[in-house]
Protein backbone atom coordinates (compact mmCIF):
# COMPACT_ATOMS: atom_id res chain seq x y z
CA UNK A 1 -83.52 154.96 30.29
CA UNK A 2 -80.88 157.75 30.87
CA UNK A 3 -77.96 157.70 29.52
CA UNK A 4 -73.95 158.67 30.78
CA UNK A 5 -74.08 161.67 32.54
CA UNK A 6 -78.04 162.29 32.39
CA UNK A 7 -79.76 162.72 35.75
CA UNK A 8 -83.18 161.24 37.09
CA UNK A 9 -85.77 163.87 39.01
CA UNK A 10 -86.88 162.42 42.26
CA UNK A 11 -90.60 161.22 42.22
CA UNK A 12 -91.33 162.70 45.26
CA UNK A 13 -90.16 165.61 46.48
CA UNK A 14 -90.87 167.94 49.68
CA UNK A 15 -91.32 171.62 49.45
CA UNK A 16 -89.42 173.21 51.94
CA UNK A 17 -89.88 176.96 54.43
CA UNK A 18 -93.75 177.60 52.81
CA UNK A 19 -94.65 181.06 52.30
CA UNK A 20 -97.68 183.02 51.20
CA UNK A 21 -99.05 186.13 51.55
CA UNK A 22 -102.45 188.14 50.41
CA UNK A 23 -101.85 190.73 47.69
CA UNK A 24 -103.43 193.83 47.54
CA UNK A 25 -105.80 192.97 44.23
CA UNK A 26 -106.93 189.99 46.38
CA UNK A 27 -103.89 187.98 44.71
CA UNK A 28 -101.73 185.31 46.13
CA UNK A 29 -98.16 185.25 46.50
CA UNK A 30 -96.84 181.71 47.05
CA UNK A 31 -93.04 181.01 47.77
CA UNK A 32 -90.94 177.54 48.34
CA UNK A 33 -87.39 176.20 48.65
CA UNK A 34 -86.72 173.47 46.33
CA UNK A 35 -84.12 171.04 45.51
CA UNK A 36 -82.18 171.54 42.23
CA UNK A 37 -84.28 170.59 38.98
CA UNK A 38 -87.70 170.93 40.99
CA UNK A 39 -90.53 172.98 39.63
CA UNK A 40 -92.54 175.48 41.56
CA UNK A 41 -95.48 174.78 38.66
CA UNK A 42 -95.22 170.94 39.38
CA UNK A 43 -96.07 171.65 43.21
CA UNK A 44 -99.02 173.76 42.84
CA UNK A 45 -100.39 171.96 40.55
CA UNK A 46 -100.35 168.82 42.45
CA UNK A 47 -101.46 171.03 45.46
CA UNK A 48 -104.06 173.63 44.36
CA UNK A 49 -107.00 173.68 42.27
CA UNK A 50 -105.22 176.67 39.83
CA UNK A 51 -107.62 178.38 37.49
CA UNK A 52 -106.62 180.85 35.03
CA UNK A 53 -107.37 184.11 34.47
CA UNK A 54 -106.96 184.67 30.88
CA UNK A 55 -107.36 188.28 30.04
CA UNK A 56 -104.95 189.21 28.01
């Protein structure tokens, strides 16, 4: 439960003015407005099948 002066996130939220485009090294760039305390990461994961590319 939250407590005085804690805020809830929204359980649903919209992404707003999509973006992309094609990078040359056959990268994507992805962009999206979002309300305040909304994650980019939460979106695309929920949206895209993400794999990593661990070479570091």
């Amino acid at each position: 439960m939250a407590g005085p002066g804690q805020q809830r996130r929204a359980l649903r939220l919209r992404p707003d003015a999509p973006a992309w485009r094609w990078l040359e090294d056959d990268g994507l760039d992805v962009g999206v407005a979002l309300p305040v305390n909304a994650y980019a990461t939460l979106v695309l994961t929920e949206r895209a099948d993400i794999e990593s590319d661990a070479r570091a």
